[in-house]
PDB file of N, CA and C in Angstrom:
ATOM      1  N   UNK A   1     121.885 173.934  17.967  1.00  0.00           N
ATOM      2  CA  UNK A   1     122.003 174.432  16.620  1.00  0.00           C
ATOM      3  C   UNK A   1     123.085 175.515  16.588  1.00  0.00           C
ATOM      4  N   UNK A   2     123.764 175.666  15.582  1.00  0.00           N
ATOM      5  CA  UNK A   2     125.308 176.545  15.183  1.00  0.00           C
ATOM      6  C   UNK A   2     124.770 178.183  15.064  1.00  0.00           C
ATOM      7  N   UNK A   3     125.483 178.786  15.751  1.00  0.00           N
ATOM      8  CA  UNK A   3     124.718 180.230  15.424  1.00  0.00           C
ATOM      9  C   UNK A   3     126.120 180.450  14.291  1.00  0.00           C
ATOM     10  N   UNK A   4     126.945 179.878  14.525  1.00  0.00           N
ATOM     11  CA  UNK A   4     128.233 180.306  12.827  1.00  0.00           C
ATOM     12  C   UNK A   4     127.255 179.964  11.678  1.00  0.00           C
ATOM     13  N   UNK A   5     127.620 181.035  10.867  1.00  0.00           N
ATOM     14  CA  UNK A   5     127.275 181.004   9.767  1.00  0.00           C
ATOM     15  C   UNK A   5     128.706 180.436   8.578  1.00  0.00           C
ATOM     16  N   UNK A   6     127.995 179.984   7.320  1.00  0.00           N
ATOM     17  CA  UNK A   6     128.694 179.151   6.340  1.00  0.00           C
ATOM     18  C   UNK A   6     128.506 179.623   4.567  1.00  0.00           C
ATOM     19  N   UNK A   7     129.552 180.152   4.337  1.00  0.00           N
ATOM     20  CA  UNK A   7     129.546 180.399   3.217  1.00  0.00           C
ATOM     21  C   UNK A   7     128.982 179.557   1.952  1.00  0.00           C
ATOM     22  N   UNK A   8     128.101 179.966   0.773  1.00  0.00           N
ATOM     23  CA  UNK A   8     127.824 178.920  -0.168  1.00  0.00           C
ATOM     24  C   UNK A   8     129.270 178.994  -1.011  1.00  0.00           C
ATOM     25  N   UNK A   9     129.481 177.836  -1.896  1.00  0.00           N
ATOM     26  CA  UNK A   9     130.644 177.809  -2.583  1.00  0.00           C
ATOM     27  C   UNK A   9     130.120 178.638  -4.404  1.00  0.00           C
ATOM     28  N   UNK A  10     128.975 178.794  -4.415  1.00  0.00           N
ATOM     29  CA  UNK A  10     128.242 179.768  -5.725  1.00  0.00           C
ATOM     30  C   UNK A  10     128.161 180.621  -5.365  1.00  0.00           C
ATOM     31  N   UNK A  11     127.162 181.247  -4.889  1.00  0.00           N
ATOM     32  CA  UNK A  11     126.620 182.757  -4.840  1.00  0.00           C
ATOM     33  C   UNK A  11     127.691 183.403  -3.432  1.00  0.00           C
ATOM     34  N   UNK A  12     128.544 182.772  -2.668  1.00  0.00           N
ATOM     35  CA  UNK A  12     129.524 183.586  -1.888  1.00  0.00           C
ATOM     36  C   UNK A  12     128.570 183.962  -0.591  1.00  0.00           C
ATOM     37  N   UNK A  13     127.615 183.583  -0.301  1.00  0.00           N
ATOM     38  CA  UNK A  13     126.298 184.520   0.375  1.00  0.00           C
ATOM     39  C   UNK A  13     126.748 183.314   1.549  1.00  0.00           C
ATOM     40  N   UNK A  14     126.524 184.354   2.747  1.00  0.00           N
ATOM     41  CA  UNK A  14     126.952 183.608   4.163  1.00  0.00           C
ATOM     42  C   UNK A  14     125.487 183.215   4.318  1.00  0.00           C
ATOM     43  N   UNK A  15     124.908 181.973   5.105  1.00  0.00           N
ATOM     44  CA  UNK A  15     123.691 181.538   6.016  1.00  0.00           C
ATOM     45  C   UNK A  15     123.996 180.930   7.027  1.00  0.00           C
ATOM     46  N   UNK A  16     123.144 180.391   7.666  1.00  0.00           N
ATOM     47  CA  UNK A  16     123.042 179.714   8.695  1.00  0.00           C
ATOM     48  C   UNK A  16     123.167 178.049   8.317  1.00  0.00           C
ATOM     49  N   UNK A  17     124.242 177.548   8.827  1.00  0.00           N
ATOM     50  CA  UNK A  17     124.539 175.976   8.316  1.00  0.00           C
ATOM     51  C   UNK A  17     123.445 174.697   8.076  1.00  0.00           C
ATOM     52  N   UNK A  18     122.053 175.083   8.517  1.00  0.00           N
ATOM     53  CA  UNK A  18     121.209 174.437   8.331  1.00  0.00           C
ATOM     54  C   UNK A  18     120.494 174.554   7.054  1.00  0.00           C
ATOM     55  N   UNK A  19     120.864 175.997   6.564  1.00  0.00           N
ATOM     56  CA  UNK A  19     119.932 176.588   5.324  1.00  0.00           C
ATOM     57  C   UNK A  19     120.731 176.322   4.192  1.00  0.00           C
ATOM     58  N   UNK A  20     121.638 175.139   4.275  1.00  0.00           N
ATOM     59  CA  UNK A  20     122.361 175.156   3.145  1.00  0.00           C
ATOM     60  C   UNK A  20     122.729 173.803   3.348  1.00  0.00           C
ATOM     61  N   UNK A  21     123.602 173.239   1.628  1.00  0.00           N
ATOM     62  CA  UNK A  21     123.534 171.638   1.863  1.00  0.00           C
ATOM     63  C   UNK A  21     125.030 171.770   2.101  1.00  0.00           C
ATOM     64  N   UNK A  22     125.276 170.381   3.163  1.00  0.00           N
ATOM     65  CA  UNK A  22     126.643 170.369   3.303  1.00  0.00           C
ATOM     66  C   UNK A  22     126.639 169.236   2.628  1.00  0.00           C
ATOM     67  N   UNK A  23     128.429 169.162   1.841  1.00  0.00           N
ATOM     68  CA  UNK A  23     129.235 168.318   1.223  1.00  0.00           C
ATOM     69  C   UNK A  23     130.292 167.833   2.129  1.00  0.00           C
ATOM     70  N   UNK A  24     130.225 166.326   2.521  1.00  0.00           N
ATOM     71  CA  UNK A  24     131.179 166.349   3.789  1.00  0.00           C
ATOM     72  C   UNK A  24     132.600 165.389   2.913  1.00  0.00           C
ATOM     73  N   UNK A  25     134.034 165.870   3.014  1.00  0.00           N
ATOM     74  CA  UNK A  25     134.646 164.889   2.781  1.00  0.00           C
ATOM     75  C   UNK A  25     135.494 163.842   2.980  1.00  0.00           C
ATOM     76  N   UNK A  26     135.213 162.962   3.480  1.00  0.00           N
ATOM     77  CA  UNK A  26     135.694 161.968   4.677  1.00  0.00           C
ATOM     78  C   UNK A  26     136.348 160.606   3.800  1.00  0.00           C
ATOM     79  N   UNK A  27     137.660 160.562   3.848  1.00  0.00           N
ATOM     80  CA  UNK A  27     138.919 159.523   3.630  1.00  0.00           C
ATOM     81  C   UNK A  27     138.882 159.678   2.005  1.00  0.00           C
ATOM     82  N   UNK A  28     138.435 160.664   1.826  1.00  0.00           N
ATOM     83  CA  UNK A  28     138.748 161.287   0.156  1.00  0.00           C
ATOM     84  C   UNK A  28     137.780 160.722  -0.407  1.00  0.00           C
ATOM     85  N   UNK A  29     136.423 160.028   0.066  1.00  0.00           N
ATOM     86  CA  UNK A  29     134.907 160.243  -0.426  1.00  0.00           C
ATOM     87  C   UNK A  29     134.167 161.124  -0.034  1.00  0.00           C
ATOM     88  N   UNK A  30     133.355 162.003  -0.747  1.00  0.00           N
ATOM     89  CA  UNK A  30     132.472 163.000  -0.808  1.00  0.00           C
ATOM     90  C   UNK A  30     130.813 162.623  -0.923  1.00  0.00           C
ATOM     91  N   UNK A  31     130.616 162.644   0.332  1.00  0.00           N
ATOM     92  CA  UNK A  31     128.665 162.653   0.626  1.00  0.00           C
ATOM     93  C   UNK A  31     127.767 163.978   0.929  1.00  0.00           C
ATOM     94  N   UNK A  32     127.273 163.756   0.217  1.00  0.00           N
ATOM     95  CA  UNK A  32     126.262 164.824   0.976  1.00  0.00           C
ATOM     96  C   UNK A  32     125.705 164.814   2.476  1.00  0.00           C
ATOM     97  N   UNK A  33     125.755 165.657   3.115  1.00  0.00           N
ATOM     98  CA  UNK A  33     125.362 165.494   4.587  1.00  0.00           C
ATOM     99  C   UNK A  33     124.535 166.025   4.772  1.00  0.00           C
ATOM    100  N   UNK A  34     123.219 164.863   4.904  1.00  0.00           N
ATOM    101  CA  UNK A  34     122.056 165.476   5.039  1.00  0.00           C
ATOM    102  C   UNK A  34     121.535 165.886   6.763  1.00  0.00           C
ATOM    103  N   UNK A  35     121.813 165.443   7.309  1.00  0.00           N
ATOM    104  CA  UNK A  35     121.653 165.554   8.883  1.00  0.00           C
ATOM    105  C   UNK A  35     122.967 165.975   9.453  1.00  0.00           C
ATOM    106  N   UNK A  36     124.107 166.994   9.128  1.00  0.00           N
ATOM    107  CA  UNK A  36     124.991 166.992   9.613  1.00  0.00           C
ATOM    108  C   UNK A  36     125.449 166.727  10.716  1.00  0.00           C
ATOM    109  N   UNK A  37     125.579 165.368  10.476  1.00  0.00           N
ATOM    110  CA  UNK A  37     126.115 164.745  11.370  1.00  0.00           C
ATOM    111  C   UNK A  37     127.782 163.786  11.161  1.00  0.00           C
ATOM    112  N   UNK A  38     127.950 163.937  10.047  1.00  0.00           N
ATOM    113  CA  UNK A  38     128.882 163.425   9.565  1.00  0.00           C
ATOM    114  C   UNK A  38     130.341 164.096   9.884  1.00  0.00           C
ATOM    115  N   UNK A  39     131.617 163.611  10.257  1.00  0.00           N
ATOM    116  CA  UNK A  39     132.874 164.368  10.395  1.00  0.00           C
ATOM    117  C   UNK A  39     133.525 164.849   8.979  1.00  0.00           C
ATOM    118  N   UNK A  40     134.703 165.406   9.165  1.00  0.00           N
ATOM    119  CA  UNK A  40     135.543 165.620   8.157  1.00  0.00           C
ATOM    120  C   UNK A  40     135.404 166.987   7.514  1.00  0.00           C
ATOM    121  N   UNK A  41     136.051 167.465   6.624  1.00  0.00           N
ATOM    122  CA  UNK A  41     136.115 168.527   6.305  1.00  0.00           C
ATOM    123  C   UNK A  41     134.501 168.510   5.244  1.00  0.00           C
ATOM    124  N   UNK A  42     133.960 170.029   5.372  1.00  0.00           N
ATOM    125  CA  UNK A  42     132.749 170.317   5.074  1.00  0.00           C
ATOM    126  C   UNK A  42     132.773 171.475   3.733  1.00  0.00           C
ATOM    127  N   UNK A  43     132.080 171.890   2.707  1.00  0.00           N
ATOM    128  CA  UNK A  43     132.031 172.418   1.518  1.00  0.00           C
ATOM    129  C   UNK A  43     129.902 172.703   1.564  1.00  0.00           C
ATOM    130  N   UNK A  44     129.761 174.022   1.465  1.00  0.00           N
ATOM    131  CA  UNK A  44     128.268 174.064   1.413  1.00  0.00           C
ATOM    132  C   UNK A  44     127.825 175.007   0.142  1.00  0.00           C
ATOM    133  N   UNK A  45     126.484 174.607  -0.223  1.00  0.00           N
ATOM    134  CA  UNK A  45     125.810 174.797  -1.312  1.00  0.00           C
ATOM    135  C   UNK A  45     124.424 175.419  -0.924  1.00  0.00           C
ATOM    136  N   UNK A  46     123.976 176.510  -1.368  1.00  0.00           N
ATOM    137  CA  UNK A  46     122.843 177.331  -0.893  1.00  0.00           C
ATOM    138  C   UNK A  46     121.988 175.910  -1.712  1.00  0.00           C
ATOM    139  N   UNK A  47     120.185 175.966  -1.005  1.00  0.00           N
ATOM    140  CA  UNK A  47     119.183 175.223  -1.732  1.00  0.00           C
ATOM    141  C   UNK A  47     118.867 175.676  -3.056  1.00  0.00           C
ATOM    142  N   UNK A  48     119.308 176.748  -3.190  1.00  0.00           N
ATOM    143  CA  UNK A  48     118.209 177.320  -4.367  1.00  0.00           C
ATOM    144  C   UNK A  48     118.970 176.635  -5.576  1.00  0.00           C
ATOM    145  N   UNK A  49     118.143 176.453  -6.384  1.00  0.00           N
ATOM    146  CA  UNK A  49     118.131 175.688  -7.920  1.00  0.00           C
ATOM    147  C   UNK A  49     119.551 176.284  -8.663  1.00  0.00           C
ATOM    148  N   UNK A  50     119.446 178.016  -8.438  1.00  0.00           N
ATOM    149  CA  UNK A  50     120.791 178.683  -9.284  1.00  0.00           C
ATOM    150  C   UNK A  50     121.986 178.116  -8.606  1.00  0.00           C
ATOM    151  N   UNK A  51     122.236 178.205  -7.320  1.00  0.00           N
ATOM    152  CA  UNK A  51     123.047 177.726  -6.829  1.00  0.00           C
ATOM    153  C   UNK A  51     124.042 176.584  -7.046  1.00  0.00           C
ATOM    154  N   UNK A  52     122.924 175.525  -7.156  1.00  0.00           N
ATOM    155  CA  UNK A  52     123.385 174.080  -7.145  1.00  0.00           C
ATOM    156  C   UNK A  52     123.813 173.954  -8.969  1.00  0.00           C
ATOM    157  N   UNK A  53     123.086 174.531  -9.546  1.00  0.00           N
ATOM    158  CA  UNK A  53     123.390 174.506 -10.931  1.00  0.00           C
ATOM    159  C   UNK A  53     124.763 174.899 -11.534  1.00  0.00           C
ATOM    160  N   UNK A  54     124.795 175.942 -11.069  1.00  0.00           N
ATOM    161  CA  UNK A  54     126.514 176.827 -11.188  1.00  0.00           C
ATOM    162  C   UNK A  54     127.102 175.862  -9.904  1.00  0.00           C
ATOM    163  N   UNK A  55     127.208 175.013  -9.263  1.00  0.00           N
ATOM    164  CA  UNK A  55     128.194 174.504  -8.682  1.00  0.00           C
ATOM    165  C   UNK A  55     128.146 173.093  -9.449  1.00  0.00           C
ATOM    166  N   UNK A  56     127.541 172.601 -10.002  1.00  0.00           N
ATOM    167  CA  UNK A  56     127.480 171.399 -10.607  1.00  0.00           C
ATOM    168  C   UNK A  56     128.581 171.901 -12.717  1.00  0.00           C
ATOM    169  N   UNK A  57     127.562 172.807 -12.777  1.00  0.00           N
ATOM    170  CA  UNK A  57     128.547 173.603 -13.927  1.00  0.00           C
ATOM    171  C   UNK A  57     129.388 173.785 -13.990  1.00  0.00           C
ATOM    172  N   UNK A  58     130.048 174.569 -12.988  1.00  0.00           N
ATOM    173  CA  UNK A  58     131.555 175.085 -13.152  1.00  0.00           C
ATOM    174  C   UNK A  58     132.324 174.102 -11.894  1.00  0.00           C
ATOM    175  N   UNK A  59     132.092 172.991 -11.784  1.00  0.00           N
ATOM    176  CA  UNK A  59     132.563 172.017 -11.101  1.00  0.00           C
ATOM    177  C   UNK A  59     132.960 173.045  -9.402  1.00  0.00           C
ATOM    178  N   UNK A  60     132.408 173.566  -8.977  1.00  0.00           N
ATOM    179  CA  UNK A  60     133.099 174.381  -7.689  1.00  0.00           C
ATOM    180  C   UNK A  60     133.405 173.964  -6.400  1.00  0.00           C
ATOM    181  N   UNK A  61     133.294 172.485  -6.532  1.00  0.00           N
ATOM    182  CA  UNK A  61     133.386 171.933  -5.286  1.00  0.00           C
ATOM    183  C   UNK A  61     134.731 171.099  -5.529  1.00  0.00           C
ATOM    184  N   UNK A  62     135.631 171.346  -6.522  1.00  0.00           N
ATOM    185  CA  UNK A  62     137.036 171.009  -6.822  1.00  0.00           C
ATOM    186  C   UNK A  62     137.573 172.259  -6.328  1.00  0.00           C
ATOM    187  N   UNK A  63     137.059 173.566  -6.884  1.00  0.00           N
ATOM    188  CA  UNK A  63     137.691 174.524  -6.180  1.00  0.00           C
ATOM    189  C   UNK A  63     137.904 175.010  -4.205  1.00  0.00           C
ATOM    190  N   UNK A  64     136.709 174.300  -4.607  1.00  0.00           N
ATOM    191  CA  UNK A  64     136.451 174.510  -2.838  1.00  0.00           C
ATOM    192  C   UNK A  64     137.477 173.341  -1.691  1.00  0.00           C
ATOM    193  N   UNK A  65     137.635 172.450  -2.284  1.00  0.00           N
ATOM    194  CA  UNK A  65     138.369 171.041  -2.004  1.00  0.00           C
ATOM    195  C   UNK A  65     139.885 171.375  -2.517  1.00  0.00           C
ATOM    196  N   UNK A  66     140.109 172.032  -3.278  1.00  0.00           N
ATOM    197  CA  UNK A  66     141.128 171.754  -4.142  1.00  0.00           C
ATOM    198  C   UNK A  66     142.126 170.845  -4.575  1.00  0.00           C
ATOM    199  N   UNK A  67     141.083 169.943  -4.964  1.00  0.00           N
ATOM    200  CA  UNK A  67     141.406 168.667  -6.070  1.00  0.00           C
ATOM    201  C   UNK A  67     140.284 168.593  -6.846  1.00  0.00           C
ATOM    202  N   UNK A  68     140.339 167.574  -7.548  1.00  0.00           N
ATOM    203  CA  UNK A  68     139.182 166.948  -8.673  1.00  0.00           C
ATOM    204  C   UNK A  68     138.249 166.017  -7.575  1.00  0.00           C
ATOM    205  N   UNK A  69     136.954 166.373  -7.411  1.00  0.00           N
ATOM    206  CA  UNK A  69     136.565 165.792  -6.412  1.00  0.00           C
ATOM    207  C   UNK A  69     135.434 164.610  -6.765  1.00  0.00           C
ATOM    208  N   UNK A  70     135.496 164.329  -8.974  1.00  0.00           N
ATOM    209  CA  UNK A  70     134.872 162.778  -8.993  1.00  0.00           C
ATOM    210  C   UNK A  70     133.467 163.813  -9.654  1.00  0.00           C
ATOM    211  N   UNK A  71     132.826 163.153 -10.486  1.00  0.00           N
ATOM    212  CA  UNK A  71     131.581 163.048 -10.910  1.00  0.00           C
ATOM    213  C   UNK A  71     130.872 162.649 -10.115  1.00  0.00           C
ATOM    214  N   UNK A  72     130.957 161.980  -9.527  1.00  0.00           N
ATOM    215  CA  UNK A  72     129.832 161.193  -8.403  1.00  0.00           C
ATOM    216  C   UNK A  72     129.088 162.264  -7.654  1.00  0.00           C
ATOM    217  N   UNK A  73     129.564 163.195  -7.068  1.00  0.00           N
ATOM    218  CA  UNK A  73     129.090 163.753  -6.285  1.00  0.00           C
ATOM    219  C   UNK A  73     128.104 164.777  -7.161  1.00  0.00           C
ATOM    220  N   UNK A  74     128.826 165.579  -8.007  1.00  0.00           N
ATOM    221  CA  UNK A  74     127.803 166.231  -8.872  1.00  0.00           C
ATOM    222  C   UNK A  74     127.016 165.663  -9.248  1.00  0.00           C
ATOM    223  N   UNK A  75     126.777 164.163  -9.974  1.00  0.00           N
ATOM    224  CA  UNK A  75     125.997 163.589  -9.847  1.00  0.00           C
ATOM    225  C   UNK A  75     124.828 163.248  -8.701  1.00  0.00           C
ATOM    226  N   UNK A  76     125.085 163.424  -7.843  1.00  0.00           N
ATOM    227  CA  UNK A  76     124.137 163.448  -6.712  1.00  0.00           C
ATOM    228  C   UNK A  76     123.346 164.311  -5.944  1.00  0.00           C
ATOM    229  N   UNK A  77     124.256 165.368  -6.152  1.00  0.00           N
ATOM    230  CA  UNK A  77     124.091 166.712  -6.080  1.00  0.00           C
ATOM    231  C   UNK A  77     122.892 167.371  -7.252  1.00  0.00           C
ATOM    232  N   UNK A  78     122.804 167.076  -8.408  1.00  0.00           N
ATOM    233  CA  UNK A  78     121.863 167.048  -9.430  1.00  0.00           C
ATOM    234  C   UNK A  78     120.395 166.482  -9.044  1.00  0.00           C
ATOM    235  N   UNK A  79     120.538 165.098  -8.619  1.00  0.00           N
ATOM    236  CA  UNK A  79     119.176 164.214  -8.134  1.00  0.00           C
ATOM    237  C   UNK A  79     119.022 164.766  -6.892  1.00  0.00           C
ATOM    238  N   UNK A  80     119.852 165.873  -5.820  1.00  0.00           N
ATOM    239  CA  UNK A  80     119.021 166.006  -4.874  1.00  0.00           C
ATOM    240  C   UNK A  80     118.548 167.272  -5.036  1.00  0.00           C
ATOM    241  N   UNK A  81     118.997 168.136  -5.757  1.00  0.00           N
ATOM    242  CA  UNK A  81     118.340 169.243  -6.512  1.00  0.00           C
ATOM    243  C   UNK A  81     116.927 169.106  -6.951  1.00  0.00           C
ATOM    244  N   UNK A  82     116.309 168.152  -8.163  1.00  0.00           N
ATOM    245  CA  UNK A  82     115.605 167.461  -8.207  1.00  0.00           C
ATOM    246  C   UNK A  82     115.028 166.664  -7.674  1.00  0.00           C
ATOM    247  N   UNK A  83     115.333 166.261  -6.203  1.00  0.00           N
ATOM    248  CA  UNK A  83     114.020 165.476  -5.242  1.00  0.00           C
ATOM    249  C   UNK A  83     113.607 166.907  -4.541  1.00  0.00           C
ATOM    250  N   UNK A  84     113.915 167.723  -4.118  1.00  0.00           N
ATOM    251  CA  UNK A  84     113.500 168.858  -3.484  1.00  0.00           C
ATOM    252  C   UNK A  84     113.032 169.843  -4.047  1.00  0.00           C
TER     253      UNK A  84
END
């Protein structure tokens, strides 16, 4: 397990890479990485509800990527907010 810690792309608040969701983006598709296990460049999101909300809101995972990184993912990002 990573003792580096990982910035959220909302609240700015450093954790521990497990305590937060990673967004992995690999050949310019964007998954959520639930078992990080996935390569490619990485973008993370604290669990908590405010979090994911203001990153789905103010689209922040374009900022974090810097491009337009697709509805899809916010979209998914929403339903896994809501399964948890």
């Amino acid at each position: 397990m990573s003792k580096r810690e990982r910035r959220c792309v909302a609240c700015r608040t450093e954790s521990q890479q497990y305590d937060l969701i990673r967004i992995a983006r690999i050949d310019g598709e964007y998954l959520i990485d639930k078992n990080f296990k996935l390569g490619g460049r990485g973008a993370y999101v604290c669990k908590k509800p405010e979090c994911i909300a203001l990153t789905i809101k103010k689209h922040l995972l374009n900022k974090a990527y810097k491009c337009n990184v697709g509805s899809k993912i916010y979209e998914e990002l929403g339903e896994y907010e809501q399964s948890n």
